[in-house]
C-alpha atoms as a PDB file:
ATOM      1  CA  UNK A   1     -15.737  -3.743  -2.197  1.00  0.00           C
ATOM      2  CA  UNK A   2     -16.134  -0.179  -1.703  1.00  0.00           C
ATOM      3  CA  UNK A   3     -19.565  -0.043  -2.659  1.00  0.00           C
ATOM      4  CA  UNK A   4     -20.180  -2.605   0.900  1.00  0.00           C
ATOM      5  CA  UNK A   5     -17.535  -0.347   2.830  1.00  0.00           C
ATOM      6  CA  UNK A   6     -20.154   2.683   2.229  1.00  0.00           C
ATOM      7  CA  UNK A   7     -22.915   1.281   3.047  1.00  0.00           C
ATOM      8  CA  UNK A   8     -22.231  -0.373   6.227  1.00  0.00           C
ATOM      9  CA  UNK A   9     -19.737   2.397   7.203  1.00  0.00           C
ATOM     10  CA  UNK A  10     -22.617   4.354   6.279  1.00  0.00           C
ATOM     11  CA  UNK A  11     -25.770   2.494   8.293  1.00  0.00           C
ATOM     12  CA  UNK A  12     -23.651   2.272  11.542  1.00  0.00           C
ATOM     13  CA  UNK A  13     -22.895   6.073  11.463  1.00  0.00           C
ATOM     14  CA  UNK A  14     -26.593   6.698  10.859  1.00  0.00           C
ATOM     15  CA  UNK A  15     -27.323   4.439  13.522  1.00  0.00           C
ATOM     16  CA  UNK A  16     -25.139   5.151  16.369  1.00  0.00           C
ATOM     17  CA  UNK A  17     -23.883   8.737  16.241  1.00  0.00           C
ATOM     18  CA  UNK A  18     -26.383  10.448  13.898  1.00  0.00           C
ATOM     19  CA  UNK A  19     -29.761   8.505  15.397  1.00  0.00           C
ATOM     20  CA  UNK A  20     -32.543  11.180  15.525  1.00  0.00           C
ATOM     21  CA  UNK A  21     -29.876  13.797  13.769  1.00  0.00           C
ATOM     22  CA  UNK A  22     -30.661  13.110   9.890  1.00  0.00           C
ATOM     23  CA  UNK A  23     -29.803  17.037   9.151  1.00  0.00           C
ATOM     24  CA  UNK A  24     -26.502  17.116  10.791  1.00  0.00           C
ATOM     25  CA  UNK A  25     -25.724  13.322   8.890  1.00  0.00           C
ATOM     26  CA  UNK A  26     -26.699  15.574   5.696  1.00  0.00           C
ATOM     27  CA  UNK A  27     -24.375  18.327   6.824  1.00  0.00           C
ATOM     28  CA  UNK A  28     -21.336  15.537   6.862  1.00  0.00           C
ATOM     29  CA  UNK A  29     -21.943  14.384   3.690  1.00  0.00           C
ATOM     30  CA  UNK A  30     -22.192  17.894   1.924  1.00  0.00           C
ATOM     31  CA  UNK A  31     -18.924  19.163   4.166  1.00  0.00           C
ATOM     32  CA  UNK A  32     -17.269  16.101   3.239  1.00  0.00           C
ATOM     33  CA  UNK A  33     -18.661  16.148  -0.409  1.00  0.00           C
ATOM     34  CA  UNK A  34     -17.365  19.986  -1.066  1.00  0.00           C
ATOM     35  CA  UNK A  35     -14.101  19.595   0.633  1.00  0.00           C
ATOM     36  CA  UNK A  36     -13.448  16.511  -1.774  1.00  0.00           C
ATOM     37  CA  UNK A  37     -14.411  18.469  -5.109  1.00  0.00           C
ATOM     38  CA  UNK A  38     -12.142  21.629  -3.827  1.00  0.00           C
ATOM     39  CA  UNK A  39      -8.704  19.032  -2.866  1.00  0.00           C
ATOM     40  CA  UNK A  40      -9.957  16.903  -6.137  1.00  0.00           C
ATOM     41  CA  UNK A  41      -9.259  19.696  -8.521  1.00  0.00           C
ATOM     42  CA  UNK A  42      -5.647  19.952  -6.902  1.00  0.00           C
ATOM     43  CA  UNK A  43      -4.737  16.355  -7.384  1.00  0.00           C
ATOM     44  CA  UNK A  44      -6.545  16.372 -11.014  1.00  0.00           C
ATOM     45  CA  UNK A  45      -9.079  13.342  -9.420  1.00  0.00           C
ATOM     46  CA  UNK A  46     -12.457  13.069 -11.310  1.00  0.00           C
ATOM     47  CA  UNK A  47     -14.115  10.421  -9.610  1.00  0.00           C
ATOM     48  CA  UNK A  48     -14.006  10.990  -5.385  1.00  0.00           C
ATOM     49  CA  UNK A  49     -16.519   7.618  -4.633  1.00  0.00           C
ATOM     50  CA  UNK A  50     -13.538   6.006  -3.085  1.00  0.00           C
ATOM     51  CA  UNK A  51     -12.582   8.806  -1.151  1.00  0.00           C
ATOM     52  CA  UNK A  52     -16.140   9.738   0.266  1.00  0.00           C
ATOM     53  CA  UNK A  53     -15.960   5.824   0.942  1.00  0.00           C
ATOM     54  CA  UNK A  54     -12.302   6.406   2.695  1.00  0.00           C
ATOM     55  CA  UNK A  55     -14.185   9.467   4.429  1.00  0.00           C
ATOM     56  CA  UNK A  56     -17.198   7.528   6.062  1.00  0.00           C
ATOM     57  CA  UNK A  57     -14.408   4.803   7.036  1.00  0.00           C
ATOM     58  CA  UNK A  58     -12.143   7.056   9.161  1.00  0.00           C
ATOM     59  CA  UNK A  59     -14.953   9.192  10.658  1.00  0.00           C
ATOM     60  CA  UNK A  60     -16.591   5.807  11.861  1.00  0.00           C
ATOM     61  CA  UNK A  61     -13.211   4.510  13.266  1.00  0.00           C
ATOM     62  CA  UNK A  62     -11.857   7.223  14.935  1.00  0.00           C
ATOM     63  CA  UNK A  63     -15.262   7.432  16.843  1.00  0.00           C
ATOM     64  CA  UNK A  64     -14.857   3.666  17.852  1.00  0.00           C
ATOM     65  CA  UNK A  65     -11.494   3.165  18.750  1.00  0.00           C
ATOM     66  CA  UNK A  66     -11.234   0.045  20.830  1.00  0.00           C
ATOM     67  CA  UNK A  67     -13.479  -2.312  18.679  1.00  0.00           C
ATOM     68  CA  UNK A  68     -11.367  -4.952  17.323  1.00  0.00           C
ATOM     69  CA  UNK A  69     -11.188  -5.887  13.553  1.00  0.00           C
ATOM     70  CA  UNK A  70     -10.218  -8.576  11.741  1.00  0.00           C
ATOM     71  CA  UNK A  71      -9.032  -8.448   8.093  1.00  0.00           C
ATOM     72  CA  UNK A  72      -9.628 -10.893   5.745  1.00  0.00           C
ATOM     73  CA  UNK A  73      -8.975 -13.413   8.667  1.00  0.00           C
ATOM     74  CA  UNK A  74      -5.124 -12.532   8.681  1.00  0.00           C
ATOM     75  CA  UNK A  75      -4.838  -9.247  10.215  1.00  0.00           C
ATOM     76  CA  UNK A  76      -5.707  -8.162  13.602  1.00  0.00           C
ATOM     77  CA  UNK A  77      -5.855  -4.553  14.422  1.00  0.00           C
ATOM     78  CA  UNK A  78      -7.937  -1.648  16.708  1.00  0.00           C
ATOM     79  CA  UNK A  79     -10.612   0.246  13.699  1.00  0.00           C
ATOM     80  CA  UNK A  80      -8.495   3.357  14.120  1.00  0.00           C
ATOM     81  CA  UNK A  81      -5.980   2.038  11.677  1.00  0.00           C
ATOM     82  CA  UNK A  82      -8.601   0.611   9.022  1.00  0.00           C
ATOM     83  CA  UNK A  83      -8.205   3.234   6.592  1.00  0.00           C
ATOM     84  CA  UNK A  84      -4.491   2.807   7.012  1.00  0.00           C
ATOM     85  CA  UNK A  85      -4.989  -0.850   6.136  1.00  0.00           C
ATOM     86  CA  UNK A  86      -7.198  -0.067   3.306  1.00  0.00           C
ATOM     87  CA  UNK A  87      -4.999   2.381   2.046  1.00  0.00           C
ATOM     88  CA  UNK A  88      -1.938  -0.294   1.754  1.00  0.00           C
ATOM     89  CA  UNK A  89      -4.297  -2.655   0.269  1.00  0.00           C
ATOM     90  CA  UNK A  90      -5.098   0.233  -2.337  1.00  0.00           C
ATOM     91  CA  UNK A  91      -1.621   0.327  -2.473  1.00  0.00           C
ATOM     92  CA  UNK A  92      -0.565  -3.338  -3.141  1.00  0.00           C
ATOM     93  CA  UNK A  93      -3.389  -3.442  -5.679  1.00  0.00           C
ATOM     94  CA  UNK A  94      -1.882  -0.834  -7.598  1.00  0.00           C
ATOM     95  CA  UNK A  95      -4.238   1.684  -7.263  1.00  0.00           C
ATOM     96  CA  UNK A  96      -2.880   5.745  -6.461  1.00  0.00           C
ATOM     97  CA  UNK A  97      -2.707   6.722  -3.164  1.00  0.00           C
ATOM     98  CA  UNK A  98      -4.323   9.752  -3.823  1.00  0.00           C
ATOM     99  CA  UNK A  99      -8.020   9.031  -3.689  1.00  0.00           C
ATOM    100  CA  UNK A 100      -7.091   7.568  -0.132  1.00  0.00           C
ATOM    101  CA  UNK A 101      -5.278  10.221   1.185  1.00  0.00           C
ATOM    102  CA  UNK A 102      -8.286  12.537   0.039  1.00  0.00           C
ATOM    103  CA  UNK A 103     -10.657  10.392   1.753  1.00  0.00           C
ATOM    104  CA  UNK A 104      -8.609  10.449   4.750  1.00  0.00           C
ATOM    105  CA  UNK A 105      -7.849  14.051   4.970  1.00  0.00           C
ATOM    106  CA  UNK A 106     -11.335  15.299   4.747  1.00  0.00           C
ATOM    107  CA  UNK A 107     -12.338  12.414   7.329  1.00  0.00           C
ATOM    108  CA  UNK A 108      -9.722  13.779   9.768  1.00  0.00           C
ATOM    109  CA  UNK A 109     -10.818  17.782   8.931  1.00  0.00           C
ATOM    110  CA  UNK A 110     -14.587  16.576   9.623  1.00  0.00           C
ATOM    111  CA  UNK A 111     -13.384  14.499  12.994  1.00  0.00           C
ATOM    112  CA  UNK A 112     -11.431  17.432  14.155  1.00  0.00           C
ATOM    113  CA  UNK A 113     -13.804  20.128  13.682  1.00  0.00           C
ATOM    114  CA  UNK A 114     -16.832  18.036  15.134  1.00  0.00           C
ATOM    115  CA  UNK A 115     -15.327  15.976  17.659  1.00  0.00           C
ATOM    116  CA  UNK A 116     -11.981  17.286  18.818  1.00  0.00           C
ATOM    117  CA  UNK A 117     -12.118  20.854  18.681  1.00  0.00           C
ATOM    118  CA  UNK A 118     -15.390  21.939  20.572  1.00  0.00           C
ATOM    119  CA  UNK A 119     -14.404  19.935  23.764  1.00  0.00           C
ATOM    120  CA  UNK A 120     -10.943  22.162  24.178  1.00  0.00           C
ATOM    121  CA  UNK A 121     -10.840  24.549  27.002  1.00  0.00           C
ATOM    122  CA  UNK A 122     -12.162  27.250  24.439  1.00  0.00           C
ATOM    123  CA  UNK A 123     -13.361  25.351  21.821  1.00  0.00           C
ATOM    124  CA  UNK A 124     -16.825  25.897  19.790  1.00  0.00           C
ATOM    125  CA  UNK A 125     -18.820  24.155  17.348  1.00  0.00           C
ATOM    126  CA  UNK A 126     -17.674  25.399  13.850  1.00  0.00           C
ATOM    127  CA  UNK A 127     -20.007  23.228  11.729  1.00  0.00           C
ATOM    128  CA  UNK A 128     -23.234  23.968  12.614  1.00  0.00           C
ATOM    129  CA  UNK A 129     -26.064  22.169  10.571  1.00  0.00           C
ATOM    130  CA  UNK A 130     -28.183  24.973   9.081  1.00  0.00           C
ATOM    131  CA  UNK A 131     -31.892  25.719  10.486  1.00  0.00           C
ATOM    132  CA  UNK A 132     -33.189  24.927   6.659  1.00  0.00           C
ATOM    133  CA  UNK A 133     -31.694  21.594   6.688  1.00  0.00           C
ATOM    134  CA  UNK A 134     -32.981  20.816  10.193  1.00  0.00           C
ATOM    135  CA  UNK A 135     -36.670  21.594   9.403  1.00  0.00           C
ATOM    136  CA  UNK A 136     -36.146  19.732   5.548  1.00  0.00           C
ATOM    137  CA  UNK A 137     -35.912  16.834   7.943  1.00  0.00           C
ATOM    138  CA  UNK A 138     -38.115  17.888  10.592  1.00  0.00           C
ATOM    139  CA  UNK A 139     -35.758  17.877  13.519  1.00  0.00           C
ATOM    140  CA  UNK A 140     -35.734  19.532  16.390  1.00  0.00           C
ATOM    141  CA  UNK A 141     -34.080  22.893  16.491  1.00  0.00           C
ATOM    142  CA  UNK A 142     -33.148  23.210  20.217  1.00  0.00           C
ATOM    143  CA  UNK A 143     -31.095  20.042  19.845  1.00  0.00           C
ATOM    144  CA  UNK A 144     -27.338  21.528  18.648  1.00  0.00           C
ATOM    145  CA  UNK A 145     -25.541  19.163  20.873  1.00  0.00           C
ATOM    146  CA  UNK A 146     -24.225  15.875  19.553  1.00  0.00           C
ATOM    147  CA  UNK A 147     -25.303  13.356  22.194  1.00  0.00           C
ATOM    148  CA  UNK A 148     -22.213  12.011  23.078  1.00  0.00           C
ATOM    149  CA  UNK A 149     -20.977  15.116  24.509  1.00  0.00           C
ATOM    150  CA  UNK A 150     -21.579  15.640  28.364  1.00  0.00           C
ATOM    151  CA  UNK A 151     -22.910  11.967  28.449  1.00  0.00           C
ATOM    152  CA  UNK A 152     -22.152   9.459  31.720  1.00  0.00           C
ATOM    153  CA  UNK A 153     -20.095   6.907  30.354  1.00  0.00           C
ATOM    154  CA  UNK A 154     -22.740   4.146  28.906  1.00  0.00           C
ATOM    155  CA  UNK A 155     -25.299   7.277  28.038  1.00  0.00           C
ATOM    156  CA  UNK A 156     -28.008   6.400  30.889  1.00  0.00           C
ATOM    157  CA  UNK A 157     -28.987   8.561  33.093  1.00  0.00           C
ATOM    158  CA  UNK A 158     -29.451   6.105  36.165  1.00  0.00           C
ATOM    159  CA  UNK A 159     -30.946   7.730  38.943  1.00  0.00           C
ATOM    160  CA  UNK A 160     -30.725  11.374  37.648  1.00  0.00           C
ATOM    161  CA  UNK A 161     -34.743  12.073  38.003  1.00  0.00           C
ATOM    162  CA  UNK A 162     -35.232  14.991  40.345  1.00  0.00           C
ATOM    163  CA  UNK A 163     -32.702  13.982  42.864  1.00  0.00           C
ATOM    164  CA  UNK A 164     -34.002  10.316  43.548  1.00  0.00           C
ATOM    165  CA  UNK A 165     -31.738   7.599  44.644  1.00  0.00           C
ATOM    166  CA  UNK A 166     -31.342   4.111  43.226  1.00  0.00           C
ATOM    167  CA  UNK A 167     -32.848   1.853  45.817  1.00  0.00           C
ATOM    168  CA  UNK A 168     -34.695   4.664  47.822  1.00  0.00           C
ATOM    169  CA  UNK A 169     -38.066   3.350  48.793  1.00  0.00           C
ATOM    170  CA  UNK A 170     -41.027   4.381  46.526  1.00  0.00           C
ATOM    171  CA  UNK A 171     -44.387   6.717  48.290  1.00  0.00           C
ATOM    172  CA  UNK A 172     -46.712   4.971  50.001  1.00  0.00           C
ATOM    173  CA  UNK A 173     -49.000   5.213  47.135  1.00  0.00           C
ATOM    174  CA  UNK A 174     -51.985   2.991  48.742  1.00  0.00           C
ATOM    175  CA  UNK A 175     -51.962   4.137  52.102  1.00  0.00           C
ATOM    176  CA  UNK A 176     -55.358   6.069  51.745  1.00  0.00           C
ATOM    177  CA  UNK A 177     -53.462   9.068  53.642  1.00  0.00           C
ATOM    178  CA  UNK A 178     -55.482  11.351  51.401  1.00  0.00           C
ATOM    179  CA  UNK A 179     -52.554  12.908  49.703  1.00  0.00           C
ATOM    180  CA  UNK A 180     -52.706  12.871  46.110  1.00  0.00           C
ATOM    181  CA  UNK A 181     -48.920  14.509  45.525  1.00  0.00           C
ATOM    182  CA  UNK A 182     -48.200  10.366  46.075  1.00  0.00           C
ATOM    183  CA  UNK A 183     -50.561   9.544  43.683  1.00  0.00           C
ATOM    184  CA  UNK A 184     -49.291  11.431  40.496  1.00  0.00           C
ATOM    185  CA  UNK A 185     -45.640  10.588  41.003  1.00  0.00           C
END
């Protein structure tokens, strides 16, 4: 069950908030991946799969909080609180609460720090995806921003080209007036 959870956890982080940002989808993985080993060795955990699984999970739902889920057809609830669910159904099934807890705690450490902290009145970006990892992956270096912040709500840009208007009138491009400024807009 886990194994699913990561990968589809996994594809619709890659292809929704990390789209065109492989290096800084990298950089989670190895924050989230280091943070785990260093709080593993406290709680004597050897295997951290579930909680790198439990990590994926929360970052995901905390970045979608008003989708809707549905559990096993019984439970209804908003994705913020599926790694709460998951965590009683680790729970019921017997399993320690650790691993979860882990997974949840880096998740929120990683959500905070990328998500919550740099939009405060004097807030920064305190994981910043090295320049090695950025060309390994052949991104763009000018391109620190993740591209939800700043965005218009729906992320177009409707009408934002050099001052133009929705609904203004287009040049006079065939007029024969001789002007060619009409003719390369």
């Amino acid at each position: 069950m886990f194994l699913f959870f990561n990968q589809s956890y996994c594809r619709m982080l890659e292809e929704s908030f990390f789209r065109d940002r492989t290096a800084d989808f990298v950089m989670m993985f190895l924050f989230g991946g280091g943070l785990m080993v260093f709080f593993g060795l406290f709680v004597n955990l050897l295997f951290l799969g579930q909680a790198f699984t439990l990590m994926l999970v929360y970052v995901w739902s905390r970045r979608n909080p008003f989708v809707r889920m549905n559990f096993f057809g019984v439970l209804n609830f908003q994705a913020p609180y599926l790694p709460w669910v998951l965590m009683c159904c680790s729970m019921i099934l017997g399993n320690t609460i650790w691993v979860d807890v882990v997974g949840m705690g880096v998740g929120h450490i990683y959500y905070f720090l990328e998500d919550v902290f740099p939009l405060q009145a004097n807030g920064y970006r305190i994981l910043k995806t090295p320049h090695f990892l950025k060309v390994l992956f052949n991104e763009h270096i000018d391109n620190n921003n993740p591209p939800w912040v700043g965005d218009r709500p729906g992320g177009f840009q409707w009408g934002a080209d050099e001052g133009e208007n929705l609904g203004a009138q287009a040049p006079n491009v065939g007029a024969g007036d001789g002007n060619d400024a009409n003719l390369r807009r």
